[in-house]
N, C-alpha and C. Protein backbone atom coordinates (compact mmCIF):
# COMPACT_ATOMS: atom_id res chain seq x y z
N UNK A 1 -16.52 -9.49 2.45
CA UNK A 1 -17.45 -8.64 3.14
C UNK A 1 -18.14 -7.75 2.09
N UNK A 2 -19.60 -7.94 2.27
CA UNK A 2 -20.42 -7.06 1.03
C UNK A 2 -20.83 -6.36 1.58
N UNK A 3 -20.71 -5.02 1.56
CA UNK A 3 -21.78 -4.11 1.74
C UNK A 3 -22.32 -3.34 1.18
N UNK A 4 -23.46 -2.62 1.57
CA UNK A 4 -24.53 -1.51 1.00
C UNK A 4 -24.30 -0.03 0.90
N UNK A 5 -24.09 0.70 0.44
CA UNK A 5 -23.51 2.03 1.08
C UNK A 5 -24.18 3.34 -0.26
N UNK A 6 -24.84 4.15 -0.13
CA UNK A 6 -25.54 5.11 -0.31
C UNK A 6 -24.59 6.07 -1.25
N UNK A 7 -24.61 6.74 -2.45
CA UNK A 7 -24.25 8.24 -3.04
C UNK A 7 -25.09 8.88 -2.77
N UNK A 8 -24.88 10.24 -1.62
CA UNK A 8 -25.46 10.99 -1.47
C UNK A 8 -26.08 12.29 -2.66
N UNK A 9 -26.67 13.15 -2.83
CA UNK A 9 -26.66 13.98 -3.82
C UNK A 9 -25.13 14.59 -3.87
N UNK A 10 -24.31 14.94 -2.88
CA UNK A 10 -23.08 15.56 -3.64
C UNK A 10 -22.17 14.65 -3.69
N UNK A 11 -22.35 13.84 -4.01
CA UNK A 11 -21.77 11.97 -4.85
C UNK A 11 -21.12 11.82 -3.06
N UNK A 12 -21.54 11.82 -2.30
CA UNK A 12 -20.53 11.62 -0.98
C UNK A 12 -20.91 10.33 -0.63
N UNK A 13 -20.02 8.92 0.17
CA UNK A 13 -20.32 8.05 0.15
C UNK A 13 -19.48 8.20 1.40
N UNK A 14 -20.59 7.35 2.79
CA UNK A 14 -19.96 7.15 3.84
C UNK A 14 -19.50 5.61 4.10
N UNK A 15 -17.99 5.29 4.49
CA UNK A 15 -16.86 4.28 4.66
C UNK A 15 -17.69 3.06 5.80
N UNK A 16 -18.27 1.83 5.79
CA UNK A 16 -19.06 1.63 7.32
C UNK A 16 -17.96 1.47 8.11
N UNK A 17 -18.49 1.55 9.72
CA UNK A 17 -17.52 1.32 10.52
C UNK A 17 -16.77 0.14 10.74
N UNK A 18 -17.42 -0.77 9.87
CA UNK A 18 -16.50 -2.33 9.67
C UNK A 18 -15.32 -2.29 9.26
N UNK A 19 -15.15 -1.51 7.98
CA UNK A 19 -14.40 -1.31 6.83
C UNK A 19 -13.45 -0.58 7.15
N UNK A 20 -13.84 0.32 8.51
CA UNK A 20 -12.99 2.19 8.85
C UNK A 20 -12.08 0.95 9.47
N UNK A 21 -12.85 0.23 10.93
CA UNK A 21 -11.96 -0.56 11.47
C UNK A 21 -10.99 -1.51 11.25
N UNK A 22 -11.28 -2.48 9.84
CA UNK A 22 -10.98 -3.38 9.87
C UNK A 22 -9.09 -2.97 8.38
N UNK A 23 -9.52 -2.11 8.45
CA UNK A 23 -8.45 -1.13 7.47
C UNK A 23 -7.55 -0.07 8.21
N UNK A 24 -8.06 0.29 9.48
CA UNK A 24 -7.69 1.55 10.21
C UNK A 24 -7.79 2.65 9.38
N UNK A 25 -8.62 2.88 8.95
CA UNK A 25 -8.81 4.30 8.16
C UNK A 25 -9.76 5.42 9.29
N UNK A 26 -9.14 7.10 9.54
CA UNK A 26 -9.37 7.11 10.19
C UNK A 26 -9.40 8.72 9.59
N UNK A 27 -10.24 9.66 9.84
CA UNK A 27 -10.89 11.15 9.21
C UNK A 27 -9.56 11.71 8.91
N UNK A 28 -9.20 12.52 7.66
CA UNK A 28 -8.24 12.70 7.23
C UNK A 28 -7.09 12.22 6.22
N UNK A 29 -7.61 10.48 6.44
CA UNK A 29 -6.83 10.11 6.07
C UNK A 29 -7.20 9.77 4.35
N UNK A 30 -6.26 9.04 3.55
CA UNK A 30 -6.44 9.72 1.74
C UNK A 30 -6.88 8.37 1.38
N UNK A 31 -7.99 8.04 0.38
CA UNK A 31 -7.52 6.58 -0.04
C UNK A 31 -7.52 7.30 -1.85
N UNK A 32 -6.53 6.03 -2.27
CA UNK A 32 -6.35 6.00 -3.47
C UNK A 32 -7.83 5.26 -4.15
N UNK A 33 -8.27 5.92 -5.74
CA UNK A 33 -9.38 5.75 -6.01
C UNK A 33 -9.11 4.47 -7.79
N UNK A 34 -9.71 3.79 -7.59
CA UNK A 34 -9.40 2.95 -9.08
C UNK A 34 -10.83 2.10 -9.69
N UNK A 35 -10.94 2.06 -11.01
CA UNK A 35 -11.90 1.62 -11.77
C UNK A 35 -11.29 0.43 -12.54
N UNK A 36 -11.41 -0.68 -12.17
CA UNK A 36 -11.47 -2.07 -12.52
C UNK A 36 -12.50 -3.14 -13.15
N UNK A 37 -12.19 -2.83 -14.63
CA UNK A 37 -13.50 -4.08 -15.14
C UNK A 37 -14.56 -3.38 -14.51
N UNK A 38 -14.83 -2.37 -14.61
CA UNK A 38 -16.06 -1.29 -13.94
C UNK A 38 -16.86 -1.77 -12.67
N UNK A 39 -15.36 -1.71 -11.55
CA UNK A 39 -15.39 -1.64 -10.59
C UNK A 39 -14.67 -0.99 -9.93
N UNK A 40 -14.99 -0.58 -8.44
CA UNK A 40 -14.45 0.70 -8.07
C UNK A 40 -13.46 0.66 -6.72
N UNK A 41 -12.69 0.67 -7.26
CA UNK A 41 -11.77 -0.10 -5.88
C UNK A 41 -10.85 0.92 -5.20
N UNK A 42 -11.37 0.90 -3.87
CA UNK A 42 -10.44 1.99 -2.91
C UNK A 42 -9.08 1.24 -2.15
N UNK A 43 -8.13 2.03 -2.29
CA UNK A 43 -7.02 0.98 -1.72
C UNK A 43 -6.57 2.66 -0.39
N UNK A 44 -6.36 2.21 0.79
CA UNK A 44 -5.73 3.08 1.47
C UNK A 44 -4.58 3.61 1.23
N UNK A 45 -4.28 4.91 1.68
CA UNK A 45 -2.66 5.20 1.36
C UNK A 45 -2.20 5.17 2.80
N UNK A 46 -0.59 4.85 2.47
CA UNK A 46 -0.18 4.73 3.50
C UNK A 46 0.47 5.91 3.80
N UNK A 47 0.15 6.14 5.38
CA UNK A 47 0.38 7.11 6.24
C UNK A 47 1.94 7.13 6.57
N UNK A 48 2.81 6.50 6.04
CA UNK A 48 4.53 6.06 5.99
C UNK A 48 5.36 5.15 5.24
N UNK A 49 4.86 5.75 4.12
CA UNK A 49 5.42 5.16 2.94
C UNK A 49 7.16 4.75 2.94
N UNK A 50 7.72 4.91 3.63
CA UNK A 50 9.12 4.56 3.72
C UNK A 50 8.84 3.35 4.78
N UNK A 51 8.19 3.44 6.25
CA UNK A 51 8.50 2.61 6.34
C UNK A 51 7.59 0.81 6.39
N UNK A 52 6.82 1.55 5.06
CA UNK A 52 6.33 -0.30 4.23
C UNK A 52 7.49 -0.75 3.31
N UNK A 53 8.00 0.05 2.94
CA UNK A 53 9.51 -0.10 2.12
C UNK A 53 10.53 -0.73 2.49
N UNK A 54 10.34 -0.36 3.71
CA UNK A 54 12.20 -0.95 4.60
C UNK A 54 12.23 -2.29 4.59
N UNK A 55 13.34 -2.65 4.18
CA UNK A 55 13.43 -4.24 4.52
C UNK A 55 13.18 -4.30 3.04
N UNK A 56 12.48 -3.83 2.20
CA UNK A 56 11.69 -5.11 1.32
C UNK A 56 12.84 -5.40 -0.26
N UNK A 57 12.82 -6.52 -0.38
CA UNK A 57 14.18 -6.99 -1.22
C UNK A 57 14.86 -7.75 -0.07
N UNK A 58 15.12 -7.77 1.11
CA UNK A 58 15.87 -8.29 2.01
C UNK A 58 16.60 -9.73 2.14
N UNK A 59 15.69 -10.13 1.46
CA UNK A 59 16.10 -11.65 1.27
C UNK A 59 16.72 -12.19 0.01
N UNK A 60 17.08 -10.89 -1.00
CA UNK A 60 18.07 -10.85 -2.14
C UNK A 60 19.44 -11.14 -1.24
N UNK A 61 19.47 -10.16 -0.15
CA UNK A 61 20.81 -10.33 0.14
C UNK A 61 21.23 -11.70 1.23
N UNK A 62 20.26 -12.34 1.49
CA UNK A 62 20.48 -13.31 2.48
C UNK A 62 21.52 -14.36 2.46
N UNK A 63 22.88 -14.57 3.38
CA UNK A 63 23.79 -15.39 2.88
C UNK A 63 24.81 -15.00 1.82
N UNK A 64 25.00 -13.83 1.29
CA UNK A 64 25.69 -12.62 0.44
C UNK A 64 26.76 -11.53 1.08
N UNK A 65 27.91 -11.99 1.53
CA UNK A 65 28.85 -11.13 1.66
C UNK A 65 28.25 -9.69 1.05
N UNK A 66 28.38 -8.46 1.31
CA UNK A 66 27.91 -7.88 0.67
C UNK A 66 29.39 -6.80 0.28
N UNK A 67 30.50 -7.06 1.40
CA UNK A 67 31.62 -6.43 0.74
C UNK A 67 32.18 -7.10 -0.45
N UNK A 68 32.23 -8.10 -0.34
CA UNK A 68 32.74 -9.28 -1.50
C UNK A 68 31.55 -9.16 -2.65
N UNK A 69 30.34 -8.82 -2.60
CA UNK A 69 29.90 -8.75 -3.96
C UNK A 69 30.51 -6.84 -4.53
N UNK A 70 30.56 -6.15 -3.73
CA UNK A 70 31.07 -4.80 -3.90
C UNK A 70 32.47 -5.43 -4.83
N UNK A 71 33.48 -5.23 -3.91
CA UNK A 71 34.41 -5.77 -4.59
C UNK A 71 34.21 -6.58 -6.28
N UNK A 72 33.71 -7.86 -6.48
CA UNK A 72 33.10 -8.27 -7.72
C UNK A 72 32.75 -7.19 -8.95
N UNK A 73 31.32 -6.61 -8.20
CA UNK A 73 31.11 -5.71 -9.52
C UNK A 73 32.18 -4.38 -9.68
N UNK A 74 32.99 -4.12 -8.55
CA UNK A 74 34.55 -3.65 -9.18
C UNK A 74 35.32 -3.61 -9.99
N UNK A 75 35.55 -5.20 -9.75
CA UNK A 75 36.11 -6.02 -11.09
C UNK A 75 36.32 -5.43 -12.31
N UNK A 76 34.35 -6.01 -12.42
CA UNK A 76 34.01 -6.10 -13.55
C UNK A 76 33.78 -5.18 -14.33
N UNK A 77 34.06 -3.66 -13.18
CA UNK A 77 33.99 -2.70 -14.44
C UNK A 77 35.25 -2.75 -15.27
């Protein structure tokens, strides 16, 4: 999706409503700002940073006793 979008004189640049929607970005909310190969890339922040986190690694433990690996690195100290 390409779009057109204006710097106002006090460098202000309005989000289109494609982009607000299709991201859920919504007044208030923060985006992170980045310059790439001199390009300018907005990434949203997330509004619950713990829980994009949860779970993730999950499938390290899949099929893994997890008292029996406890036990193990016991051992091995």
């Amino acid at each position: 999706m390409k779009l057109r979008v204006k710097v106002t004189s006090e460098h202000h640049i309005d989000i289109p409503v494609a982009v607000r929607e299709r991201l859920a970005i919504h007044g208030g909310d923060y985006l992170q700002m980045d310059v790439r190969d001199g390009v300018i890339v907005l990434i949203p922040e997330s509004r619950d940073p713990i829980a994009e986190l949860r779970g993730l690694g999950r499938e390290i433990w899949e099929g893994v006793d997890v008292q029996d690996y406890i036990d193990g690195e016991r051992e091995d100290w």
